[in-house]
Protein backbone atom coordinates (compact mmCIF):
# COMPACT_ATOMS: atom_id res chain seq x y z
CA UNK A 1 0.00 0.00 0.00
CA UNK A 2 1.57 3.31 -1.48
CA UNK A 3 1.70 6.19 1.20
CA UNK A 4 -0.18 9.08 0.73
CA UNK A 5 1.26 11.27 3.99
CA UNK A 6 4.47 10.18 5.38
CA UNK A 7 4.75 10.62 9.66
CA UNK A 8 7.50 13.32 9.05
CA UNK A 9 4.67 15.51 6.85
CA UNK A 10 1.91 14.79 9.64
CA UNK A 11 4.25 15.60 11.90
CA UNK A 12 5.17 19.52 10.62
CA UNK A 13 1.19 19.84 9.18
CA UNK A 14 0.46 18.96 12.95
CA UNK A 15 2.81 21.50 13.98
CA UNK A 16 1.82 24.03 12.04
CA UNK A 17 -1.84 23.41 13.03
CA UNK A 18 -0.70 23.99 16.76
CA UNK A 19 1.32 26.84 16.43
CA UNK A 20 -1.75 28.51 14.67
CA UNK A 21 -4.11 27.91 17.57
CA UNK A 22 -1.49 28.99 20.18
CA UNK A 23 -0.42 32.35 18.10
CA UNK A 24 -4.07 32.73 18.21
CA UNK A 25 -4.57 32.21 21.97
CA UNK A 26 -1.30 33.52 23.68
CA UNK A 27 -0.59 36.54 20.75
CA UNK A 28 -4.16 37.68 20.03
CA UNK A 29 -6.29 37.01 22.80
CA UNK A 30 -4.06 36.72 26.05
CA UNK A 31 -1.63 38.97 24.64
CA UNK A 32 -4.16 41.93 22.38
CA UNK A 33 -7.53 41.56 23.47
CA UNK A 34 -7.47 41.05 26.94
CA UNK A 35 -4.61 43.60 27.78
CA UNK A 36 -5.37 46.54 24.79
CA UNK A 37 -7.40 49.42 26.77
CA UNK A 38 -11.10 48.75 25.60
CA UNK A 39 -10.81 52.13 23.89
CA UNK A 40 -8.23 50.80 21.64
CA UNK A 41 -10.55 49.01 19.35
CA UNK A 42 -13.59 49.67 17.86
CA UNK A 43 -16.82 47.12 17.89
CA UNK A 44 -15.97 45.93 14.17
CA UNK A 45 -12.29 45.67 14.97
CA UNK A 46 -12.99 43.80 18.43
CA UNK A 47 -15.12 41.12 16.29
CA UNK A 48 -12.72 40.62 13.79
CA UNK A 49 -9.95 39.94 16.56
CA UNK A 50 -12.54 37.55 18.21
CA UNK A 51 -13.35 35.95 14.63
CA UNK A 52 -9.51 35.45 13.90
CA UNK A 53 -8.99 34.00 17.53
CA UNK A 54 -11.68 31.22 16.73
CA UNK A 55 -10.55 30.04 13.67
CA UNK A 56 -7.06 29.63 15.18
CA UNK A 57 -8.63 27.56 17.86
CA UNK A 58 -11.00 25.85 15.01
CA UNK A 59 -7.65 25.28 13.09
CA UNK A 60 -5.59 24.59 15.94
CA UNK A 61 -8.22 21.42 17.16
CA UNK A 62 -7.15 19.15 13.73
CA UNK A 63 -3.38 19.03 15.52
CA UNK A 64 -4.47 17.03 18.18
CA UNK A 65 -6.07 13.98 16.45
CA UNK A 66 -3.25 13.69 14.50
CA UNK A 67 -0.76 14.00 17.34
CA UNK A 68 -2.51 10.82 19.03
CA UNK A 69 -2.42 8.85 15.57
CA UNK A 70 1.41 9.51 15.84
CA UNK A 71 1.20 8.46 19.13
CA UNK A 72 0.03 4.66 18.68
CA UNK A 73 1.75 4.68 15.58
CA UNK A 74 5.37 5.33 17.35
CA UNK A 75 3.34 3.05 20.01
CA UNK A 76 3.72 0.17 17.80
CA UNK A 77 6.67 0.84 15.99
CA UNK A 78 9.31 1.46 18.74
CA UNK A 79 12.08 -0.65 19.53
CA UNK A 80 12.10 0.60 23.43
CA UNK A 81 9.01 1.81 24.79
CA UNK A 82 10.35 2.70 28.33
CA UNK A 83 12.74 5.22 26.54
CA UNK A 84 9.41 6.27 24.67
CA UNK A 85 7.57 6.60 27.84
CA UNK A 86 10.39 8.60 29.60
CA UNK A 87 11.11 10.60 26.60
CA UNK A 88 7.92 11.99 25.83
CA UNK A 89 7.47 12.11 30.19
CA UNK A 90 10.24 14.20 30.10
CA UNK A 91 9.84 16.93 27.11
CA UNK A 92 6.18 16.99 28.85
CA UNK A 93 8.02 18.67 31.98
CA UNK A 94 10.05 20.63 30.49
CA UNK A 95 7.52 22.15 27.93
CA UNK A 96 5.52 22.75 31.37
CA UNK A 97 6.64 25.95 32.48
CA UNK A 98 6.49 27.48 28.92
CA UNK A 99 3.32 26.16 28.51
CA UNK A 100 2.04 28.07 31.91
CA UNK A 101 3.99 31.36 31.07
CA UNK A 102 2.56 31.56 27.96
CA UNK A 103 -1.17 30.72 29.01
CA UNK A 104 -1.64 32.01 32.48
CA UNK A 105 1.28 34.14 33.39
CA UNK A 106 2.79 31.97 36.05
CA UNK A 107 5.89 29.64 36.15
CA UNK A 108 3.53 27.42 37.74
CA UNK A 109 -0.12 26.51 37.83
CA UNK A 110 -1.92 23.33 38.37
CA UNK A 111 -5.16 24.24 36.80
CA UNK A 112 -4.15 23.38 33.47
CA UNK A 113 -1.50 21.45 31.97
CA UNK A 114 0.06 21.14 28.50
CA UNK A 115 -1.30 18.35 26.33
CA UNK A 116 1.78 16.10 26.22
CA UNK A 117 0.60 14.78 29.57
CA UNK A 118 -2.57 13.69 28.11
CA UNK A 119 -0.50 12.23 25.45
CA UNK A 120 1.60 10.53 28.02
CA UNK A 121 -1.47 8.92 29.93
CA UNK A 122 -2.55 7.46 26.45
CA UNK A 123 1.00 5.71 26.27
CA UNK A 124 0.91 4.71 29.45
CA UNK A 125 -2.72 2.86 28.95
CA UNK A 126 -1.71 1.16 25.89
CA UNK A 127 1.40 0.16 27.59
CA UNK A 128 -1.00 -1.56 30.25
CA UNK A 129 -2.80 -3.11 28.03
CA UNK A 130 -0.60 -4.17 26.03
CA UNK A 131 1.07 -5.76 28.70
CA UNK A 132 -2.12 -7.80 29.99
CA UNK A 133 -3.13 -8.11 26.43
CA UNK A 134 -6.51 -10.05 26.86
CA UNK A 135 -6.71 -10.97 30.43
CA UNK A 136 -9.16 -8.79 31.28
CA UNK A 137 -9.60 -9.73 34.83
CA UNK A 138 -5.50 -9.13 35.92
CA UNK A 139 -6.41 -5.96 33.94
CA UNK A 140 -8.91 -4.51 36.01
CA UNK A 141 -7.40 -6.22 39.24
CA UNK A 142 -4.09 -4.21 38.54
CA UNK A 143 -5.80 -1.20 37.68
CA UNK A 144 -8.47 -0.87 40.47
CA UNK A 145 -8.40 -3.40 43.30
CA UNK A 146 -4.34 -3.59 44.10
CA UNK A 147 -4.16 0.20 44.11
């Protein structure tokens, strides 16, 4: 079966995608619209602003999906998966304190946190599962009842 999109391309179209919705949250609405003096702007230039700041985020929500597909695809195609695990752990805390700058100001905040630990959950749960493959009952003993 001939490739159409190779993981490299989904990789920087995924990028993109994501640096779109980010420019449009940190740069036009953290940044412009919620620090400009209301006088700044008029009603039609205020909408437009808001309109450009949704279809980042509109743009910015195809980066995710494909993010994940990259995910189980590097999932099944590694030749260590603790050294994916730990990898992708650590650029996750690293990325952290950027992530919080840019979004609410602070070094540090634990109401929100950047989407490579959702990513890193997902590894982790295939990991599991892949690991009790179909024995459902060690499955749900490991995850509920010997916690």
């Amino acid at each position: 079966m001939k490739k159409i999109i190779s993981g490299s391309t989904l990789k920087i179209l995924a990028m993109i995608f994501m640096v779109i919705d980010h420019l449009g949250q940190v740069v036009l609405k953290n940044g412009i619209i919620l620090n400009a003096p209301y006088s700044m702007f008029t009603d039609e230039q205020f909408d437009i602003l808001m309109s450009a700041v949704n279809i980042c985020h509109i743009l910015g929500r195809i980066a995710f999906p494909i993010f994940c597909f990259l995910l189980v695809e590097g999932f099944f195609h590694t030749h260590n998966l603790k050294k994916y695990i730990l990898n992708l752990g650590i650029f996750a805390l690293i990325s952290e304190p950027i992530y919080d700058l840019a979004c609410v100001g602070t070094l540090f905040s634990l109401g929100q946190q950047n989407v490579l630990f959702t990513l890193l959950l997902g590894l982790i749960i295939l990991t599991i599962i892949k690991r009790f493959n179909k024995n459902y009952i060690c499955l749900f003993d490991y995850l509920f009842i010997s916690s």
